[in-house]
C-alpha atoms as a PDB file:
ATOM      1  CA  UNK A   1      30.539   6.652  45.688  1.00  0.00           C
ATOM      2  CA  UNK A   2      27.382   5.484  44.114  1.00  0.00           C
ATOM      3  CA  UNK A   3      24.405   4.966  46.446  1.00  0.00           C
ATOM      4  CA  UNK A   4      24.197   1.237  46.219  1.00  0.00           C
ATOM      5  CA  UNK A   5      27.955   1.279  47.010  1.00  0.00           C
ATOM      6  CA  UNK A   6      27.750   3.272  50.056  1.00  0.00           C
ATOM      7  CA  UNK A   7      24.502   0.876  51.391  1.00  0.00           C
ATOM      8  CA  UNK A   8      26.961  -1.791  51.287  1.00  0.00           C
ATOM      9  CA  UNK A   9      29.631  -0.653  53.396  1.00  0.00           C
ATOM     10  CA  UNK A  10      29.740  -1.162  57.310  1.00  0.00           C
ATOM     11  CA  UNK A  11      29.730   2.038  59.405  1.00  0.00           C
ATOM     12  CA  UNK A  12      32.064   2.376  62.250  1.00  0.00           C
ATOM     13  CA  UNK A  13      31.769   4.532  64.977  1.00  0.00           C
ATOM     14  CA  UNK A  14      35.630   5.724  66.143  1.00  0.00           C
ATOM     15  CA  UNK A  15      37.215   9.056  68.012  1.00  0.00           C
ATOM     16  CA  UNK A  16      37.743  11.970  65.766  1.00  0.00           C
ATOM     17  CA  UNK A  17      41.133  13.327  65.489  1.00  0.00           C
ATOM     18  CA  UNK A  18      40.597  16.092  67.924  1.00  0.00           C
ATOM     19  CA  UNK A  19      42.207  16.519  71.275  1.00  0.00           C
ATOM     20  CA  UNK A  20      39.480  15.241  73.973  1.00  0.00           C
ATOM     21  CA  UNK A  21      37.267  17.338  75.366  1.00  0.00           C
ATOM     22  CA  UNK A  22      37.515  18.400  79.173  1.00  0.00           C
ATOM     23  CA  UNK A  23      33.741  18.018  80.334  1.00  0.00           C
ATOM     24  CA  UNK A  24      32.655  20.012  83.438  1.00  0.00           C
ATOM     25  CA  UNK A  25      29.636  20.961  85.488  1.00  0.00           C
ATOM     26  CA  UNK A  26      29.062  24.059  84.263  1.00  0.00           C
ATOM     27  CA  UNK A  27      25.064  23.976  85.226  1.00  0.00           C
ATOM     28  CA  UNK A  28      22.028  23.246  84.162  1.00  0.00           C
ATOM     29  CA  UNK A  29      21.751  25.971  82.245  1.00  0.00           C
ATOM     30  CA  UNK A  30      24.718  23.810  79.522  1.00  0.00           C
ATOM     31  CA  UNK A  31      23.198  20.757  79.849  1.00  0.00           C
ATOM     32  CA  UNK A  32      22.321  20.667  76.356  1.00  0.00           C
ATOM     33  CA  UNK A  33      25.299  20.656  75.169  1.00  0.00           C
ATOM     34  CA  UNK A  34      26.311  16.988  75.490  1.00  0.00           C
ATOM     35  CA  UNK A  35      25.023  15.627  71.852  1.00  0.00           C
ATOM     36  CA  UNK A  36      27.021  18.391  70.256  1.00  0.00           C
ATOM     37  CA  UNK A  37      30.295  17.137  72.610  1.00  0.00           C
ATOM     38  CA  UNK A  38      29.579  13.162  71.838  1.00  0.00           C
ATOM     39  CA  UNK A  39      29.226  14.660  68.171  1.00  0.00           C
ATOM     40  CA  UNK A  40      32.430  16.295  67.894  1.00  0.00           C
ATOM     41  CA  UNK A  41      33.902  13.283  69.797  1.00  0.00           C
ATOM     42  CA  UNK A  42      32.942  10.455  67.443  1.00  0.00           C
ATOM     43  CA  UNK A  43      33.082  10.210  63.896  1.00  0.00           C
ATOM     44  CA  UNK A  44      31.983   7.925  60.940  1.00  0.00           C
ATOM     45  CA  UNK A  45      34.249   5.772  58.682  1.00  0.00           C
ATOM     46  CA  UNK A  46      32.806   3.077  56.319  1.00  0.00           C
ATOM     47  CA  UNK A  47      34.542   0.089  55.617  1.00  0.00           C
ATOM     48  CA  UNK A  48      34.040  -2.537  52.887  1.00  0.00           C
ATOM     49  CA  UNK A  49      32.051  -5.421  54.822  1.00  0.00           C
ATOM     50  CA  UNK A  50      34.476  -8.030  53.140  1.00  0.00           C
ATOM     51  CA  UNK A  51      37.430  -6.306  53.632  1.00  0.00           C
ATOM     52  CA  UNK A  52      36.288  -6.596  57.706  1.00  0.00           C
ATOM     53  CA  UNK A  53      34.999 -10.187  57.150  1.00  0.00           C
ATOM     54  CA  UNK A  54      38.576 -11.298  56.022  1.00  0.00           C
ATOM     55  CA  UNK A  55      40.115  -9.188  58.655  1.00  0.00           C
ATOM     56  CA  UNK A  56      38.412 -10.677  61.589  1.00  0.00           C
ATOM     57  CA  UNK A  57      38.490 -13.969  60.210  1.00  0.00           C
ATOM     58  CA  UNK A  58      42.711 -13.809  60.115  1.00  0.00           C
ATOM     59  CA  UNK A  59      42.737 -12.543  63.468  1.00  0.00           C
ATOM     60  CA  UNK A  60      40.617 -15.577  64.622  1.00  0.00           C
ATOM     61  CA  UNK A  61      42.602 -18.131  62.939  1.00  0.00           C
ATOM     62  CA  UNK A  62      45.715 -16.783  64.360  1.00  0.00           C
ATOM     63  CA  UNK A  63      43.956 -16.731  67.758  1.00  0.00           C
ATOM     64  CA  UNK A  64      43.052 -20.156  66.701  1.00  0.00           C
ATOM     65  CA  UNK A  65      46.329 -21.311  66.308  1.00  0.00           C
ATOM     66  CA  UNK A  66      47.761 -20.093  69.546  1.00  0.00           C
ATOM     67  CA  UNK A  67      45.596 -22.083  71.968  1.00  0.00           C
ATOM     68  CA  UNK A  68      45.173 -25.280  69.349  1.00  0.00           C
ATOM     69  CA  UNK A  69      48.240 -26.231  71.206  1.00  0.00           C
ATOM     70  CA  UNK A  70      47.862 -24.861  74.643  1.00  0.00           C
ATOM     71  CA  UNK A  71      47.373 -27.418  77.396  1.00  0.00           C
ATOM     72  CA  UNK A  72      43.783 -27.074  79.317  1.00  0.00           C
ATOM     73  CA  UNK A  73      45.272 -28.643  82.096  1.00  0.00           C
ATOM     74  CA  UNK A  74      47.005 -26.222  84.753  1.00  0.00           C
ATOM     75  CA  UNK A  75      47.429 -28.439  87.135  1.00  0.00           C
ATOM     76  CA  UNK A  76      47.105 -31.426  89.376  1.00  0.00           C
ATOM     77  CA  UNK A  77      43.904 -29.416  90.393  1.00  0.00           C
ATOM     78  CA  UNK A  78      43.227 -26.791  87.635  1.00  0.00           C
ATOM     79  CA  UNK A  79      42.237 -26.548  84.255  1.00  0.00           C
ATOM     80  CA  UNK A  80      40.998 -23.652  81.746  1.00  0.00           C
ATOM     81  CA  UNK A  81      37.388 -24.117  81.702  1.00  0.00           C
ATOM     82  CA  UNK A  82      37.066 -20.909  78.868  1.00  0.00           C
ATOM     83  CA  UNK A  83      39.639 -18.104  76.972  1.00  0.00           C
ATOM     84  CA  UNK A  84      37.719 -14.929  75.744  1.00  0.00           C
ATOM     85  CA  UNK A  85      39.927 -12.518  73.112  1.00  0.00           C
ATOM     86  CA  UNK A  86      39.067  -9.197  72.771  1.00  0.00           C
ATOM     87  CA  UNK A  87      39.026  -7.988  69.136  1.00  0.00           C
ATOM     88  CA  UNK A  88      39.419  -5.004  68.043  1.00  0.00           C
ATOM     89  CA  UNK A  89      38.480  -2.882  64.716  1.00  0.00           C
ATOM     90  CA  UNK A  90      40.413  -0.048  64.236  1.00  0.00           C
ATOM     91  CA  UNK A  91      38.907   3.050  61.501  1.00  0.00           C
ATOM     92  CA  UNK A  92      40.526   1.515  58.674  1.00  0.00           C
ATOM     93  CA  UNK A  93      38.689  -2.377  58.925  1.00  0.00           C
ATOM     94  CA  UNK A  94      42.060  -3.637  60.439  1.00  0.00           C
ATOM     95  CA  UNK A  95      41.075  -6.205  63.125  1.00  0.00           C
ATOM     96  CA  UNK A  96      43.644  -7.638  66.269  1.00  0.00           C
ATOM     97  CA  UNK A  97      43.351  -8.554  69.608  1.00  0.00           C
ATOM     98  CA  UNK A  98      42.551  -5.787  72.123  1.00  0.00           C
ATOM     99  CA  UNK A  99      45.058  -3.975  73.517  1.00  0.00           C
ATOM    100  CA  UNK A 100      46.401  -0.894  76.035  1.00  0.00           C
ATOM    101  CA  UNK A 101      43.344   0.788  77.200  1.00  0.00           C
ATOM    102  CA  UNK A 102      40.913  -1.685  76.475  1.00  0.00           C
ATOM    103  CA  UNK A 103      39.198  -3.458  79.546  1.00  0.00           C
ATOM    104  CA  UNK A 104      40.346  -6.947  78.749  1.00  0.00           C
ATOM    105  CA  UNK A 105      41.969  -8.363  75.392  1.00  0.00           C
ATOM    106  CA  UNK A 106      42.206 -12.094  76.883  1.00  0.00           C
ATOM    107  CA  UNK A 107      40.633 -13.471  79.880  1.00  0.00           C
ATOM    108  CA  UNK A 108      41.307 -16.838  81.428  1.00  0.00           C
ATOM    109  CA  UNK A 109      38.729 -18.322  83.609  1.00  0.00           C
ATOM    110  CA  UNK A 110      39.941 -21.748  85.850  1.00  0.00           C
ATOM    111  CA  UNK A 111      38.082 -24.323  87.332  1.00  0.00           C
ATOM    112  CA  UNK A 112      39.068 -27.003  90.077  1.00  0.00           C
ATOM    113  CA  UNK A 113      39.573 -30.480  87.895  1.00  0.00           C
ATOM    114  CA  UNK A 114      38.426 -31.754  90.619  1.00  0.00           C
ATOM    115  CA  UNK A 115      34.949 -31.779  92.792  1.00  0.00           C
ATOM    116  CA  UNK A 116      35.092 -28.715  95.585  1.00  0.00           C
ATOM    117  CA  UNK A 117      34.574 -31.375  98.194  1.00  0.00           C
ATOM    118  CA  UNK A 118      37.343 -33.183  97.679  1.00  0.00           C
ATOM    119  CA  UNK A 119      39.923 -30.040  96.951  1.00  0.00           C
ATOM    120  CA  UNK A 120      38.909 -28.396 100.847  1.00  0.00           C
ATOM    121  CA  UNK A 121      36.946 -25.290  99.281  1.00  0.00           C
END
């Protein structure tokens, strides 16, 4: 890969293919050690920046065309106020929606339709 080609790619930051590392207190004395761990923990894959630009923009029109149809209203007294989606990038440039072991791939916040006052809270 030429220089100018490998400028132009975007650099992802994902696990390495070894088993994970059990970390213990072993002392002060191995305290040093962490960069080489995180090192041998992480590794570096480029990815063509419009192969990822395509990628993510797919997973958002799909995401797009889920909720273009869903109803904001819940309820007689709720409604989605906001949806958040989780995407992911996996080593490759693939792109979907966040799942196992990710914190959140969706998220769902309601809000009264109506004022507090008049709801009793």
């Amino acid at each position: 890969m030429a220089p100018s080609d490998k400028s132009k790619q975007v650099i992802l930051m994902v696990p390495s293919s070894h088993e994970t590392l059990e970390l213990a207190d072993r002392g002060i004395a191995e305290t040093h050690v962490l960069k080489d761990t995180v090192r041998e923990l992480v590794v570096e894959r480029r990815v063509d920046p419009e192969k990822l630009r395509l990628n993510i923009e797919q997973s958002m029109s799909q995401v797009g065309e889920i909720f273009s149809t869903a109803e904001q209203k819940v309820s007689e007294l709720w409604e989605i106020q906001s949806v958040s989606v989780g995407l992911t990038i996996n080593a490759d440039g693939s792109v979907g929606i966040a799942s196992a072991g990710v914190r959140a791939s969706l998220e769902v916040i309601f809000a009264p339709r109506k004022k507090t006052e008049e709801l009793g809270f």
